[in-house]
C-alpha atoms as a PDB file:
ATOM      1  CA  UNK A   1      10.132  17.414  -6.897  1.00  0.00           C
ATOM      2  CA  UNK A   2       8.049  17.719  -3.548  1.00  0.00           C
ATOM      3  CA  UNK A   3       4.994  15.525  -2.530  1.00  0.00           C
ATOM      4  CA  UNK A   4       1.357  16.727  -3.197  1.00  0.00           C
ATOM      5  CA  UNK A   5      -1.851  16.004  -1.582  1.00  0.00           C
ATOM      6  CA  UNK A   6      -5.602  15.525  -3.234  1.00  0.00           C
ATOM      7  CA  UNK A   7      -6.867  18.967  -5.298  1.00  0.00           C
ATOM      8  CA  UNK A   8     -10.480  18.281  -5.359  1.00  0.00           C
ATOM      9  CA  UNK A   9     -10.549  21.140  -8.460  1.00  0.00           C
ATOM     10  CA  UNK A  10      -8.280  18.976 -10.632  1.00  0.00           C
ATOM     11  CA  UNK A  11      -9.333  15.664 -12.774  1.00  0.00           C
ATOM     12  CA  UNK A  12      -9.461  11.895 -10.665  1.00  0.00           C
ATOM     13  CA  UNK A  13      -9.204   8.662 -12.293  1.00  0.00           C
ATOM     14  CA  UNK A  14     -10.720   5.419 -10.886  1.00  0.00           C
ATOM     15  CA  UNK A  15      -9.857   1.857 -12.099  1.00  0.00           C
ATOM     16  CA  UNK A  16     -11.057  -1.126 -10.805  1.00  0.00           C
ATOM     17  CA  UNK A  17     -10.044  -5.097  -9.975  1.00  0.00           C
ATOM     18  CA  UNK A  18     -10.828  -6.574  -6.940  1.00  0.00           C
ATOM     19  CA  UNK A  19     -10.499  -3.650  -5.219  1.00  0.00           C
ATOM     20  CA  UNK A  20     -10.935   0.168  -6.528  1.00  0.00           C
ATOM     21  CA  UNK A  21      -8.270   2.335  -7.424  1.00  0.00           C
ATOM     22  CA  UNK A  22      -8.468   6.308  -6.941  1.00  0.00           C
ATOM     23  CA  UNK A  23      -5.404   8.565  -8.738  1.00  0.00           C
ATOM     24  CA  UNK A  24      -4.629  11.932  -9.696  1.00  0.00           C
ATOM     25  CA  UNK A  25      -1.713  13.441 -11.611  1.00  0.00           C
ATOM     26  CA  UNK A  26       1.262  14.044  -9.438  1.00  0.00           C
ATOM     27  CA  UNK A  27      -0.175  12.844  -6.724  1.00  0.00           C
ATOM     28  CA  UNK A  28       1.170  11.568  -3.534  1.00  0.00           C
ATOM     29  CA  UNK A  29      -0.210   7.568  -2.876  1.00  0.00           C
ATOM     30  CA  UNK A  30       0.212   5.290   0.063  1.00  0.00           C
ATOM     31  CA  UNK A  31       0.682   1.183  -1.353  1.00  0.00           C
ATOM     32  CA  UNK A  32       0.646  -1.285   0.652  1.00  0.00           C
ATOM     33  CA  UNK A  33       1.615  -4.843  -1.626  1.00  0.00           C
ATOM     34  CA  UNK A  34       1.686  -8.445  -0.374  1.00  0.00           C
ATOM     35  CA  UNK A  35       3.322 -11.776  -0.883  1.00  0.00           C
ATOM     36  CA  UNK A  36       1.216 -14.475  -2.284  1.00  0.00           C
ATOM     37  CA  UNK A  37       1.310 -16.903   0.727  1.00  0.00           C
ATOM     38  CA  UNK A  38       0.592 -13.566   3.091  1.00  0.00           C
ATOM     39  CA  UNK A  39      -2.991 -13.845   3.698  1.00  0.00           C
ATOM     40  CA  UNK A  40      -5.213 -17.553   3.837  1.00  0.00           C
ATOM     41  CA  UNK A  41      -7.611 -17.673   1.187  1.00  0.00           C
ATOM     42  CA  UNK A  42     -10.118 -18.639   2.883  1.00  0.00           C
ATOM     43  CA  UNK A  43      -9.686 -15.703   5.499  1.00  0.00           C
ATOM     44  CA  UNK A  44      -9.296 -13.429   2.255  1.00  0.00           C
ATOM     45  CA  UNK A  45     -12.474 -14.693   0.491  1.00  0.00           C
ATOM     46  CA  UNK A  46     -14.419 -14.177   3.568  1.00  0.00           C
ATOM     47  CA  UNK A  47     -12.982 -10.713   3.737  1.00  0.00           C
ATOM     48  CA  UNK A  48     -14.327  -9.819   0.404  1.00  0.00           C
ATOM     49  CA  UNK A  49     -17.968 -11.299   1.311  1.00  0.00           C
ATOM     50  CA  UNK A  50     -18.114  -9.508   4.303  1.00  0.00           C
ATOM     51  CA  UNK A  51     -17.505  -6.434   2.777  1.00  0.00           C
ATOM     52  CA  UNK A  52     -19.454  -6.419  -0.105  1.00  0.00           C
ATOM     53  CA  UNK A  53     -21.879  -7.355   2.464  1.00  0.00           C
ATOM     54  CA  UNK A  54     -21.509  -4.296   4.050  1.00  0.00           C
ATOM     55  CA  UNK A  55     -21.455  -2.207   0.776  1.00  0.00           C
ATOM     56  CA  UNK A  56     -24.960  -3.609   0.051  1.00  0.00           C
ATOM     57  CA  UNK A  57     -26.294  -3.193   3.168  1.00  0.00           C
ATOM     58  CA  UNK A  58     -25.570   0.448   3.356  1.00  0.00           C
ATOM     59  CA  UNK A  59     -27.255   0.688  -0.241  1.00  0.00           C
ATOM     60  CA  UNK A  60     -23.865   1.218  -2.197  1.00  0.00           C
ATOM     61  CA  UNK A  61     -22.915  -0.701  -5.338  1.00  0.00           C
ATOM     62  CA  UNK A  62     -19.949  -2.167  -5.648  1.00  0.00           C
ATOM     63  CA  UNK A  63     -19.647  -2.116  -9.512  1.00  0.00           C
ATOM     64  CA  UNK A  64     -20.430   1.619  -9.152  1.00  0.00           C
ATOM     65  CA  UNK A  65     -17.132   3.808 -10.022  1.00  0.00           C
ATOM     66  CA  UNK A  66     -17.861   6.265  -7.379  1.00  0.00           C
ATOM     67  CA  UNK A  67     -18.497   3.727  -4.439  1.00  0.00           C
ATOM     68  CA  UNK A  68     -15.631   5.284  -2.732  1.00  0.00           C
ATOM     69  CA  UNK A  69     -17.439   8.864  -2.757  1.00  0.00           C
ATOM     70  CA  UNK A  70     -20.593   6.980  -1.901  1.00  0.00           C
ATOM     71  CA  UNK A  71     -19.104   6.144   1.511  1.00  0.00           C
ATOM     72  CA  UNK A  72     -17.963   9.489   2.246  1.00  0.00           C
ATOM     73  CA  UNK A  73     -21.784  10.911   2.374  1.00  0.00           C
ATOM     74  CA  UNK A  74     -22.803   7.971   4.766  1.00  0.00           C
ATOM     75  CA  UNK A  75     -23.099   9.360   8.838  1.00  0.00           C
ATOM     76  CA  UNK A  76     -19.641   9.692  10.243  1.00  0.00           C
ATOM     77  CA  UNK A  77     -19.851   6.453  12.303  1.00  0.00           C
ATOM     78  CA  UNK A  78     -20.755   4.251   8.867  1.00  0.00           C
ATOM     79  CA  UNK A  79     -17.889   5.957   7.621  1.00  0.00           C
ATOM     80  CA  UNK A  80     -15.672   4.799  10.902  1.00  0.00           C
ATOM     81  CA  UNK A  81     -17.161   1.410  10.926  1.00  0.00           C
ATOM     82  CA  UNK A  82     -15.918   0.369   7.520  1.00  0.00           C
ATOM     83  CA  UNK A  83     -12.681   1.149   8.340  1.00  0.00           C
ATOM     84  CA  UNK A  84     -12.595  -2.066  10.143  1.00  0.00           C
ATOM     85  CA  UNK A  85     -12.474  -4.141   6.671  1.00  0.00           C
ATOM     86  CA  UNK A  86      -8.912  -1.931   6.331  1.00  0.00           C
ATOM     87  CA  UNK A  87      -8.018  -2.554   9.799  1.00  0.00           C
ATOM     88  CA  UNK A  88      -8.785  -6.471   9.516  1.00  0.00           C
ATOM     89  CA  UNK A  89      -6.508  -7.103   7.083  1.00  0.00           C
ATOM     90  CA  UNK A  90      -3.486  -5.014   8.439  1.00  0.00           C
ATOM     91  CA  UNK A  91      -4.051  -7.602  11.265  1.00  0.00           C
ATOM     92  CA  UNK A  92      -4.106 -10.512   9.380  1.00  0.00           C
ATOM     93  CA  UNK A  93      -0.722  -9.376   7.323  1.00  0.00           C
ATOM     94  CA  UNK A  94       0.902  -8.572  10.555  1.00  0.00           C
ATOM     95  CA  UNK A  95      -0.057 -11.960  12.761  1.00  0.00           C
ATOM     96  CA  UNK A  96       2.890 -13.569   9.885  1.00  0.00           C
ATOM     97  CA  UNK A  97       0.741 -15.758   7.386  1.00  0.00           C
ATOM     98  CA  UNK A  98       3.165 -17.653   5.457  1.00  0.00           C
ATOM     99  CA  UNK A  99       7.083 -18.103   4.544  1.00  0.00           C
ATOM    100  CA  UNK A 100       7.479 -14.384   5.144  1.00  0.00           C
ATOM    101  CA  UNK A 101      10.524 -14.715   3.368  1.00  0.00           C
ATOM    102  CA  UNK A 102      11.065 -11.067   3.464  1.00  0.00           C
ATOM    103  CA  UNK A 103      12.322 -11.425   7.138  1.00  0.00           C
ATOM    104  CA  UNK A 104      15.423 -12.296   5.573  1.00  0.00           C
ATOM    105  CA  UNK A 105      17.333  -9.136   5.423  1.00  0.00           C
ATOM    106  CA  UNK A 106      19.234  -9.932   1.732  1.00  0.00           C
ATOM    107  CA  UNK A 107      15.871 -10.205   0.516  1.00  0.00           C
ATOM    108  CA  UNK A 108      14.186  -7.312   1.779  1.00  0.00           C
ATOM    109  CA  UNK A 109      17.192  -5.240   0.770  1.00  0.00           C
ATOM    110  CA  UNK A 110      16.525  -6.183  -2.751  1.00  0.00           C
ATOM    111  CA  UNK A 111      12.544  -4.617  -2.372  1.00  0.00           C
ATOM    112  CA  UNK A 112      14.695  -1.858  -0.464  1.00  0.00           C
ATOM    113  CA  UNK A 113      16.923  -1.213  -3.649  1.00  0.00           C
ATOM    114  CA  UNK A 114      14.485  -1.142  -6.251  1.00  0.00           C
ATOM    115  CA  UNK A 115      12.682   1.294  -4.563  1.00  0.00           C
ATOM    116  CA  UNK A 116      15.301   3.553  -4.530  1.00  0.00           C
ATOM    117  CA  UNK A 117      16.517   3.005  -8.030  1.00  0.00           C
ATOM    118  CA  UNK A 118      14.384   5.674  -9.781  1.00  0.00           C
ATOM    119  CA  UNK A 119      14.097   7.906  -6.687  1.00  0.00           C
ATOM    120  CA  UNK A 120      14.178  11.677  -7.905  1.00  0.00           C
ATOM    121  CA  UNK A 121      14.146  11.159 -11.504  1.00  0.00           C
ATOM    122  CA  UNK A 122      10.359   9.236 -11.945  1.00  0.00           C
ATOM    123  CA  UNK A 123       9.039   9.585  -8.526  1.00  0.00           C
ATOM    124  CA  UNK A 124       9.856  10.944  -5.029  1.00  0.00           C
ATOM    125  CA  UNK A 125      10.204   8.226  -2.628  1.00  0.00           C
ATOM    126  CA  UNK A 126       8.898   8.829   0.876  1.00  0.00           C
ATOM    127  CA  UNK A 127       9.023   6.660   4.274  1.00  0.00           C
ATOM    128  CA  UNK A 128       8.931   2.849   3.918  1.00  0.00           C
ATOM    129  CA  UNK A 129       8.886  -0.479   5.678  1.00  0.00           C
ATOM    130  CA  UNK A 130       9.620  -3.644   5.041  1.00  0.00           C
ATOM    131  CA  UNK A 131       7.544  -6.061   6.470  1.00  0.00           C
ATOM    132  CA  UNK A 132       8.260 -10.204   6.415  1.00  0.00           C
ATOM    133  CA  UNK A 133       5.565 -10.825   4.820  1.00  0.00           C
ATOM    134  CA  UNK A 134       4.481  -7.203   2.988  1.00  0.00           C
ATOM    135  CA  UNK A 135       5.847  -3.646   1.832  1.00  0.00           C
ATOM    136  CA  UNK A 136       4.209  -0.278   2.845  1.00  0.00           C
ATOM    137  CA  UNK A 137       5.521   3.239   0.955  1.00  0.00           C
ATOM    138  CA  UNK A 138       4.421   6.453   0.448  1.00  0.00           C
ATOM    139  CA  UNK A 139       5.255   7.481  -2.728  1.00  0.00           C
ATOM    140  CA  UNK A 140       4.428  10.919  -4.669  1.00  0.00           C
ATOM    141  CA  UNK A 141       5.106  12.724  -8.562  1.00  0.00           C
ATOM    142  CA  UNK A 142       3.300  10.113 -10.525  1.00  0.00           C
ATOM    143  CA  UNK A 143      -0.006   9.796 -11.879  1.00  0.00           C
ATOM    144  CA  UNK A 144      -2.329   7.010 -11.432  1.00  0.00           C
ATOM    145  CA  UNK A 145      -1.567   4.721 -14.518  1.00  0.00           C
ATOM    146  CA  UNK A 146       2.006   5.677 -14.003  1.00  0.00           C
ATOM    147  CA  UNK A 147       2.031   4.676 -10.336  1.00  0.00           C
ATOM    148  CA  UNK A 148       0.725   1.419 -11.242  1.00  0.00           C
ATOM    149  CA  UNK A 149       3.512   0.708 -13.488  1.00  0.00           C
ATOM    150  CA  UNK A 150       5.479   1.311 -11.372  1.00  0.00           C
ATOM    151  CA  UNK A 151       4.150  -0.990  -8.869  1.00  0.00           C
ATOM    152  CA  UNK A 152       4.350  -3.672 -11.421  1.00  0.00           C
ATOM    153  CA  UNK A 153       7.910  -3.298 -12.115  1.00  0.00           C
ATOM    154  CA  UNK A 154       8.908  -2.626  -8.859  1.00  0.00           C
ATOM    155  CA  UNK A 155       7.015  -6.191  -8.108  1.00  0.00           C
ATOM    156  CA  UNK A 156       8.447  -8.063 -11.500  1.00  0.00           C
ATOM    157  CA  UNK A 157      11.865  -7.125 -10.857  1.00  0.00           C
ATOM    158  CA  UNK A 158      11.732  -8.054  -7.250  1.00  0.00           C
ATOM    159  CA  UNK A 159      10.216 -11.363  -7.331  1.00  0.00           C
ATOM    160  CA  UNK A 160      12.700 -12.373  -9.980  1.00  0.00           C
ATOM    161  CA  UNK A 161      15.655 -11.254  -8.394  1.00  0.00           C
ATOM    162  CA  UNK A 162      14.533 -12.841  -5.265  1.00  0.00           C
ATOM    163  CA  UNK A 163      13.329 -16.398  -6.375  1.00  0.00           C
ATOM    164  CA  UNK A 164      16.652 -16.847  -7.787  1.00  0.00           C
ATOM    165  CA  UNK A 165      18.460 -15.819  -4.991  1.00  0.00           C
ATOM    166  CA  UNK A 166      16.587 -18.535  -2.772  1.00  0.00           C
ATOM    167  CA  UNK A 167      16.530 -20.803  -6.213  1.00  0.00           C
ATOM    168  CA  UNK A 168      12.663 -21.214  -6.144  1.00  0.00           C
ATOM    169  CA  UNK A 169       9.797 -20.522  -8.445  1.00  0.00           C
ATOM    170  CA  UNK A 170       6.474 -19.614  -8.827  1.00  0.00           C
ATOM    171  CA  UNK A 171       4.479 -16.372  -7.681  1.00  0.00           C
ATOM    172  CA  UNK A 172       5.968 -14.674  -5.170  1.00  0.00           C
ATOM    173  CA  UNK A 173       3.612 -11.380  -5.093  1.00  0.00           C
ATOM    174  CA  UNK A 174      -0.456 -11.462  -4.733  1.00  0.00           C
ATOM    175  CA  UNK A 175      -1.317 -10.033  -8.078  1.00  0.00           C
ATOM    176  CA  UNK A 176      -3.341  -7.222  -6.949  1.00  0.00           C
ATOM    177  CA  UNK A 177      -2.042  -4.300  -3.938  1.00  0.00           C
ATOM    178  CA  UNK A 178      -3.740  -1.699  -2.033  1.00  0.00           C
ATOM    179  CA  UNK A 179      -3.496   1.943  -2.732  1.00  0.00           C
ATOM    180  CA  UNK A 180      -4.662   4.650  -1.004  1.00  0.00           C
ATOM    181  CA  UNK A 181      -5.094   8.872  -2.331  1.00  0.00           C
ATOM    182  CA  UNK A 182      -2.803  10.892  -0.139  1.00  0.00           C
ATOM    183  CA  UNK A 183      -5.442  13.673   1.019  1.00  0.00           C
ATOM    184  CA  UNK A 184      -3.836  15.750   3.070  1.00  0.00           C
ATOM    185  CA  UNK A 185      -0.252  16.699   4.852  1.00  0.00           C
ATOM    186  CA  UNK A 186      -2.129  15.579   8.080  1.00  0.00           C
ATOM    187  CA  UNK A 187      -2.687  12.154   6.666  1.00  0.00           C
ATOM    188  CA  UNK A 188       0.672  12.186   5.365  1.00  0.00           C
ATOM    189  CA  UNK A 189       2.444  12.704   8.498  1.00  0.00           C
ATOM    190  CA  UNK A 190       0.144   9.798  10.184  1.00  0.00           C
ATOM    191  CA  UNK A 191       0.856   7.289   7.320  1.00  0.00           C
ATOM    192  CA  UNK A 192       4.585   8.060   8.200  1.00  0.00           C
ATOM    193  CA  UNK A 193       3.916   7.534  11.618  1.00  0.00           C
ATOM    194  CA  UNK A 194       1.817   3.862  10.940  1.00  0.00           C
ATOM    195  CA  UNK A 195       5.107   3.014   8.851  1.00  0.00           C
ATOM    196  CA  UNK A 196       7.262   3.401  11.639  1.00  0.00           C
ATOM    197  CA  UNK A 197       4.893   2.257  14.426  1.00  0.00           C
ATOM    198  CA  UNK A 198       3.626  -0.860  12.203  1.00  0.00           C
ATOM    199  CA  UNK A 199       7.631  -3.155  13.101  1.00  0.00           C
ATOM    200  CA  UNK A 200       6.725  -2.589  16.732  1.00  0.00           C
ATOM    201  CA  UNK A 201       2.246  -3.386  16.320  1.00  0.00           C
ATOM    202  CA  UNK A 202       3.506  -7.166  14.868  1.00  0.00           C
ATOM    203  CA  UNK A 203       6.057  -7.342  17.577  1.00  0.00           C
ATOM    204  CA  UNK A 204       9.257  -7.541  15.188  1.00  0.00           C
ATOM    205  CA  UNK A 205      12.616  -7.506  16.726  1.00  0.00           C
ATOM    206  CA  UNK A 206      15.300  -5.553  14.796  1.00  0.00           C
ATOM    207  CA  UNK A 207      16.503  -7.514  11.797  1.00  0.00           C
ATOM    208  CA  UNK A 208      13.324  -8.837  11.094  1.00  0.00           C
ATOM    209  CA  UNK A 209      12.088  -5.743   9.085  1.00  0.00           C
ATOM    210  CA  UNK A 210      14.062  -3.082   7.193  1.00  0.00           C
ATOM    211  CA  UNK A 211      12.560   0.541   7.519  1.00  0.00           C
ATOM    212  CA  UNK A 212      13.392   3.368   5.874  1.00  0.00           C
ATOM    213  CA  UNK A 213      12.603   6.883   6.555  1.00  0.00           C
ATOM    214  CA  UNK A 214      12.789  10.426   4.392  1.00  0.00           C
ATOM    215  CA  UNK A 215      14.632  13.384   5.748  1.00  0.00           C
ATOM    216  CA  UNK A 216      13.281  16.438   5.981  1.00  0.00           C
ATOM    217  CA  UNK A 217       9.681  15.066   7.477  1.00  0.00           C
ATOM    218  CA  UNK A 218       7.960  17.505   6.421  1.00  0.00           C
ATOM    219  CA  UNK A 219       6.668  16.988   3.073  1.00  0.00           C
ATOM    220  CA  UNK A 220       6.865  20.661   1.427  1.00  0.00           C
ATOM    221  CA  UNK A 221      10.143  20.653   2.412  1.00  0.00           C
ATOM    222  CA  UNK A 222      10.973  17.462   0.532  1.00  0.00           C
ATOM    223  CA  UNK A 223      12.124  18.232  -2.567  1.00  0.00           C
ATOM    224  CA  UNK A 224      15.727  17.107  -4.463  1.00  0.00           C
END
């Protein structure tokens, strides 16, 4: 099983919730997934205003399926300036919002575990980090309703196992989680690169975060 990048000649899927969904059979997916305390409401209902705002303003509808596609004819700097909507909440999950319970190593080594669990035989696991407050992976070998699945049961089983370990209840995830179309080996070799570089951007000292990285780097050569 090795990773795989976009095929623009083979079939995409989009689903939607809050936020849109792109996914291809096979392919390779960056995810990004939050706890539920990570990110103020308010800041996170601003968020959403601001860039729907944007959307609008650049004549784009947000209910449209192919608003994502929509972007990528807009001038390159449009393009680079709505980044910043992506870039604003990366800050926000790294400044440490809430209990970031996952700064406790026993707990992030139960995220760490399930991860792993299915590695090889339903998916090919690639580089991931820990965060306290949030998980980033790259992950490949699935399609898009299958990925999601996953994501769910990675987040089910997770949240239950770690609740009772700290005897608490109650949500321990944000429902929904970011998830990004791995395009290219380019961009898959600079999303391993954010993983590793993202401990050191929110100034974590070691044992605060638990990152884990896939040997060989190169992704053709990752195969098992």
């Amino acid at each position: 099983m090795a990773f795989q990048f976009f095929n623009p000649a083979s079939r995409l899927s989009v689903s939607h919730g809050n936020l849109p969904h792109w996914g291809q059979e096979g392919a390779t997916y960056f995810i990004t997934w939050r706890m539920a305390d990570s990110v103020p409401s308010t800041i996170w209902k601003r968020w959403c205003v601001e860039r729907d705002d944007w959307l609008v303003r650049h004549n784009i509808d947000i209910q449209s399926s192919t608003w994502r596609t929509q972007i990528e004819d807009l001038p390159e700097t449009s393009r680079r300036d709505f980044k910043r909507f992506t870039r604003s909440i990366e800050k926000e999950l790294d400044a440490g919002h809430g209990s970031c319970l996952l700064r406790q190593q026993e707990m992030a080594k139960i995220v760490a575990e399930a991860l792993h669990f299915f590695d090889t035989s339903r998916y090919i696991l690639g580089d991931f980090v820990i965060m306290p407050n949030h998980v980033h992976v790259l992950v490949g070998g699935m399609g898009r309703d299958t990925m999601l699945k996953q994501v769910e049961s990675w987040k089910r089983w997770t949240a239950a196992q770690i609740n009772k370990s700290l005897g608490r209840t109650g949500r321990f995830w944000q429902v929904e989680s970011f998830d990004h179309l791995v395009r290219s080996e380019l961009s898959f070799q600079k999303l391993r690169q954010y993983i590793a570089a993202n401990p050191g951007s929110a100034r974590l000292k070691p044992g605060e975060y638990l990152l884990w990285q896939r040997e060989p780097a190169s992704p053709n050569e990752a195969q098992k």
